[in-house]
Protein backbone atom coordinates (compact mmCIF):
# COMPACT_ATOMS: atom_id res chain seq x y z
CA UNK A 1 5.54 11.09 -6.88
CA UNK A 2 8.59 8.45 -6.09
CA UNK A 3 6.29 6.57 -3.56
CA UNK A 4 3.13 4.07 -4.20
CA UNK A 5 0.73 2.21 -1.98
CA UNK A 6 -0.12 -1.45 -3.36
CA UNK A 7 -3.07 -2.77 -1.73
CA UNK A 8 -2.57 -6.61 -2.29
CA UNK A 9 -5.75 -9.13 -2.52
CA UNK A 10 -8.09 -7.69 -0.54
CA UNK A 11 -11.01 -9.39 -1.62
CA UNK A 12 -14.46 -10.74 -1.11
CA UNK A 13 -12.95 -13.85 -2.54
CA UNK A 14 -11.10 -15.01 0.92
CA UNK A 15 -14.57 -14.25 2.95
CA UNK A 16 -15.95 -16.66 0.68
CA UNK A 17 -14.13 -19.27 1.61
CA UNK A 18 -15.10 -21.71 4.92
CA UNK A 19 -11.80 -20.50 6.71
CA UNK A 20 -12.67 -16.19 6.91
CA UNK A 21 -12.98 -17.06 10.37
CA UNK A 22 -9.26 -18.04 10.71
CA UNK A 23 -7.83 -14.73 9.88
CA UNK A 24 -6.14 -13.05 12.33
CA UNK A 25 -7.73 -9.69 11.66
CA UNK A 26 -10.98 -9.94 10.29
CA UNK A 27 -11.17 -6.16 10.61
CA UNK A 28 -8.60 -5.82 8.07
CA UNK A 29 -10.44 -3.11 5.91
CA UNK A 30 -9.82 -0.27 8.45
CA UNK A 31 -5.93 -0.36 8.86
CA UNK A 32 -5.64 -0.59 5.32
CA UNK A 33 -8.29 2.35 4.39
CA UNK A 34 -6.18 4.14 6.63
CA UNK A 35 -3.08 3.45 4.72
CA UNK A 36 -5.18 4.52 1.07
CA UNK A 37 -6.35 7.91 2.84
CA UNK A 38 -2.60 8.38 3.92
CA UNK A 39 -1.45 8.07 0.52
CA UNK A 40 -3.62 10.06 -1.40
CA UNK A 41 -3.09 12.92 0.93
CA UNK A 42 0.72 12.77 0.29
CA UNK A 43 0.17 12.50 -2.94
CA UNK A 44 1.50 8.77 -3.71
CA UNK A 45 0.04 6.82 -6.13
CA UNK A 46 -2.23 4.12 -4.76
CA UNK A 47 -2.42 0.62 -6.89
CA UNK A 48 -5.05 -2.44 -6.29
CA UNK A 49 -4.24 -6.11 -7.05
CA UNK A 50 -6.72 -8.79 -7.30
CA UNK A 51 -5.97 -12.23 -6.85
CA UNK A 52 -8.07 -14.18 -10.08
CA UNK A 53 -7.33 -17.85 -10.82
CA UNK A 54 -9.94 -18.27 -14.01
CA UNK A 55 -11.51 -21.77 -14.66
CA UNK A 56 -10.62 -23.04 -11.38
CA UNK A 57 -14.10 -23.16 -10.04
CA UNK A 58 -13.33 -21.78 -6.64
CA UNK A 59 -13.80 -18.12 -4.45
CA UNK A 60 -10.70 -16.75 -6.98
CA UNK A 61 -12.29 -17.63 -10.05
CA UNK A 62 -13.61 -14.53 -11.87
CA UNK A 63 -16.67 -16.34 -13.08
CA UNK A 64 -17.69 -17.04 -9.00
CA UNK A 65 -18.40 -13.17 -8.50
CA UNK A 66 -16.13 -12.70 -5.60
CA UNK A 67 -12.78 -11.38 -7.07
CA UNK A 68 -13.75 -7.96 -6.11
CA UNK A 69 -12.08 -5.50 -2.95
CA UNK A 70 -13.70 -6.16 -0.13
CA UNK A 71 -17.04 -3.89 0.60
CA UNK A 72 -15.98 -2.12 3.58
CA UNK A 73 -12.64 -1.07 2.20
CA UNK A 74 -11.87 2.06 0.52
CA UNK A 75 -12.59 2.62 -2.73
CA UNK A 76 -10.71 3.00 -5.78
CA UNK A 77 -10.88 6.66 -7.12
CA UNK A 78 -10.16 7.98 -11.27
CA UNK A 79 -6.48 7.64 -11.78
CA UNK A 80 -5.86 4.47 -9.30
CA UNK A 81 -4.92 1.26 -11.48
CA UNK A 82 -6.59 -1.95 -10.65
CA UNK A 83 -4.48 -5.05 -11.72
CA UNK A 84 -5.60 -8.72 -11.73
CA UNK A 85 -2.65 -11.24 -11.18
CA UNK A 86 -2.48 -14.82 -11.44
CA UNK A 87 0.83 -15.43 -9.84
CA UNK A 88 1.69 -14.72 -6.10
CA UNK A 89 3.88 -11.70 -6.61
CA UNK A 90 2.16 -8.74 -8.08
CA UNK A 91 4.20 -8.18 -10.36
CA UNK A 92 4.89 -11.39 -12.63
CA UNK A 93 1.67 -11.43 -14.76
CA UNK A 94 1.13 -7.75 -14.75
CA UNK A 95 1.98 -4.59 -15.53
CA UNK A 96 3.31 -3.23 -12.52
CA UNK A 97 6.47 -2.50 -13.27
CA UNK A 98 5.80 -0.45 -16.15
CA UNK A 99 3.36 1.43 -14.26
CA UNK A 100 6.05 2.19 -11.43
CA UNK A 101 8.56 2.69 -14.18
CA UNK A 102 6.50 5.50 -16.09
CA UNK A 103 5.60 7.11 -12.85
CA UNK A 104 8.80 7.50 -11.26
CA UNK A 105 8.33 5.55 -8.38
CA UNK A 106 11.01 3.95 -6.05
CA UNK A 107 9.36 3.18 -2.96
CA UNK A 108 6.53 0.70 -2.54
CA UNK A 109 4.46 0.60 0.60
CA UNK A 110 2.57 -2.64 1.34
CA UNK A 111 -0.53 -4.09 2.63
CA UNK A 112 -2.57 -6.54 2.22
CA UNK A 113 -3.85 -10.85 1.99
CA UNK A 114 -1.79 -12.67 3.10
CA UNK A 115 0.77 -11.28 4.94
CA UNK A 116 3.34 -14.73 4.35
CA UNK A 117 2.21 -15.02 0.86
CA UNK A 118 1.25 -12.69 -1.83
CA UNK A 119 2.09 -9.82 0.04
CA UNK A 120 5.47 -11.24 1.48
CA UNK A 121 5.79 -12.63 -2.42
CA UNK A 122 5.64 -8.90 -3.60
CA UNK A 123 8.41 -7.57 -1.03
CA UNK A 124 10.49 -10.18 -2.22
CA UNK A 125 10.63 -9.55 -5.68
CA UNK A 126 10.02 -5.64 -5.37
CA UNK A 127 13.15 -5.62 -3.15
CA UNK A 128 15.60 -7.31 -6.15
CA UNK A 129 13.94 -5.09 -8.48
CA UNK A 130 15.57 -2.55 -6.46
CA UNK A 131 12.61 -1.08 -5.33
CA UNK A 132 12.40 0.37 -1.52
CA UNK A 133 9.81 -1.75 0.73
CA UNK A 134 7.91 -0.44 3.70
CA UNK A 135 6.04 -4.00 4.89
CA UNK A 136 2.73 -2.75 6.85
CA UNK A 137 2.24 -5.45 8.77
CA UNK A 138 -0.44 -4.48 10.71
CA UNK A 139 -2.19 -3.87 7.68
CA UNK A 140 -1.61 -7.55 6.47
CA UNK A 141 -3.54 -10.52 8.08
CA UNK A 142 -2.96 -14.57 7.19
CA UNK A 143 -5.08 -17.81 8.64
CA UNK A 144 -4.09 -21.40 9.56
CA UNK A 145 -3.19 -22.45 6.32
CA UNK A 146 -0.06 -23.22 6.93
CA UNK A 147 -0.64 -25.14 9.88
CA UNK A 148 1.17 -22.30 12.59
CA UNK A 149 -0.80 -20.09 14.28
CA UNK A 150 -1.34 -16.48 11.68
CA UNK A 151 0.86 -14.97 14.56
CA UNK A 152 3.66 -17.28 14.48
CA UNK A 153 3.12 -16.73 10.72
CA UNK A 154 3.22 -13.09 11.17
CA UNK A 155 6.26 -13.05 13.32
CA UNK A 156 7.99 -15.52 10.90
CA UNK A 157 7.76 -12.99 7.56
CA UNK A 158 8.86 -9.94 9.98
CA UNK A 159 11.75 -11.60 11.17
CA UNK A 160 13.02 -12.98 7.03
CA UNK A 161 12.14 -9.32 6.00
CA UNK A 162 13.36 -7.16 8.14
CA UNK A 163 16.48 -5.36 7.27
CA UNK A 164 17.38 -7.81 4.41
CA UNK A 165 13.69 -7.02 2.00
CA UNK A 166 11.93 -4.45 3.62
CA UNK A 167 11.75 -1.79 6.41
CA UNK A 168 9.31 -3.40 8.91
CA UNK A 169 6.49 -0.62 9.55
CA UNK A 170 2.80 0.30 11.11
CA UNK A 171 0.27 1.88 9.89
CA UNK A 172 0.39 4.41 12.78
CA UNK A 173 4.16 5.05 12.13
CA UNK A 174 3.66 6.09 8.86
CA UNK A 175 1.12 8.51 9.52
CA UNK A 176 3.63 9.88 12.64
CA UNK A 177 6.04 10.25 9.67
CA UNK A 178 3.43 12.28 7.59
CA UNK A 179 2.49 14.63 9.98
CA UNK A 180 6.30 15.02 10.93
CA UNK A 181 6.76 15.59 7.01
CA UNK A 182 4.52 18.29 6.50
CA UNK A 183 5.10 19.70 10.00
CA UNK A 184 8.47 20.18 8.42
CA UNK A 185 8.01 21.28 5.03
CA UNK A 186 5.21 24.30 6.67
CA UNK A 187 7.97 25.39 8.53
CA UNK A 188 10.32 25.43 5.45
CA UNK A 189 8.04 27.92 3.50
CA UNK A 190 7.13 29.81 6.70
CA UNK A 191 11.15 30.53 7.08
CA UNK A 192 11.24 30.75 3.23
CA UNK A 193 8.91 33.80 3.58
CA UNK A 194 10.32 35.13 6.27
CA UNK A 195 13.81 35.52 4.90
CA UNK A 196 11.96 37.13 1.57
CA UNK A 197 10.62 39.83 3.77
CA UNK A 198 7.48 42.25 2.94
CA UNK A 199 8.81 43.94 -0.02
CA UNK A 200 8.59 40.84 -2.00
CA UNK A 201 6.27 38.46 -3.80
CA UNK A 202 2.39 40.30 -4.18
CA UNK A 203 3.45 42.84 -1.73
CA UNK A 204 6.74 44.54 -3.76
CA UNK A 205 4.23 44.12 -7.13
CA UNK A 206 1.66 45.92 -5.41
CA UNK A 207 3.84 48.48 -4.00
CA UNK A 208 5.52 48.71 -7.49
CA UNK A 209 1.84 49.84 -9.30
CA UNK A 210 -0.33 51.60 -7.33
């Protein structure tokens, strides 16, 4: 496992604010559920981050009830970390990098709340960590807070990203470049047996005690 998924803030906490209806994808659950289900069946290691700001009183604070994923999303399943950050990145005021560290991984995959922000924060810092960054944008979503339209916004990150922090990438990309994986390694062990030939493996034990 040199790969993992970090699914970055989303929470119930930004639907609890007056401005949900700003985002540009609303719908932002499904692309990224797609991304989770993606990554478990290659095997990566999938990691949650919740934004938390405690004693602040607003839709972040813990004590408000609403730092949780979002209810429509994917789940987390036994063996999938769930880290709580108070900084922008995900990885100043956690553990991350010790997790990535133990596990061997060198490629993060990202998604997530908001796409200029947090998650943009995270391919930033990832990237001079020396960590490869896939940046799923269509599996990121941002408001007006900034004042620019979330698609000028969106535009913006791609363009300060691309080719200098991270590999600019779809969800439906990577999961053309899964299938084209395993397409590839079934024909590997179909050729693999092939070259073996019937007297070996089960067939030359078999043959060997009747």
């Amino acid at each position: 496992m040199n790969r993992a998924l970090l699914v970055i803030d989303v929470q119930e906490s930004f639907r609890a604010r007056p401005h949900w209806e700003d985002m540009a994808n609303q719908r932002i659950a499904e692309p990224v559920s797609r991304l989770v289900r993606l990554a478990r069946s290659r095997g990566d290691q999938v990691i949650w981050v919740l934004h938390t700001e405690p004693g602040s009183g607003n839709a972040f604070d813990p004590e408000q009830g609403h730092v949780r994923l979002l209810e429509e999303l994917e789940q987390p399943v036994p063996g999938e970390p769930v880290l709580r950050k108070t900084a922008h990145n995900a990885f100043t005021t956690t553990h991350l990098q010790q997790l990535l560290t133990r596990a061997g991984v060198r490629e993060l995959v990202l998604c997530g709340i908001r796409t200029e922000q947090c998650v943009e924060t995270t391919a930033r810092v990832g990237s001079d960590l020396g960590y490869g960054i896939v940046f799923v944008t269509d599996a990121t979503t941002t408001d007006r807070a900034t004042g620019l339209p979330p698609e000028a916004v969106i535009e913006r990150t791609e363009a300060v990203l691309r080719g200098r922090f991270a590999r600019i990438g779809s969800v439906a990309e990577l999961e053309l470049e899964a299938e084209a994986e395993a397409e590839a390694e079934g024909a590997a062990e179909a050729e693999g047996a092939a070259e073996a030939g019937p007297g070996s493996g089960t067939e030359a034990a078999v043959a060997a005690h009747p």
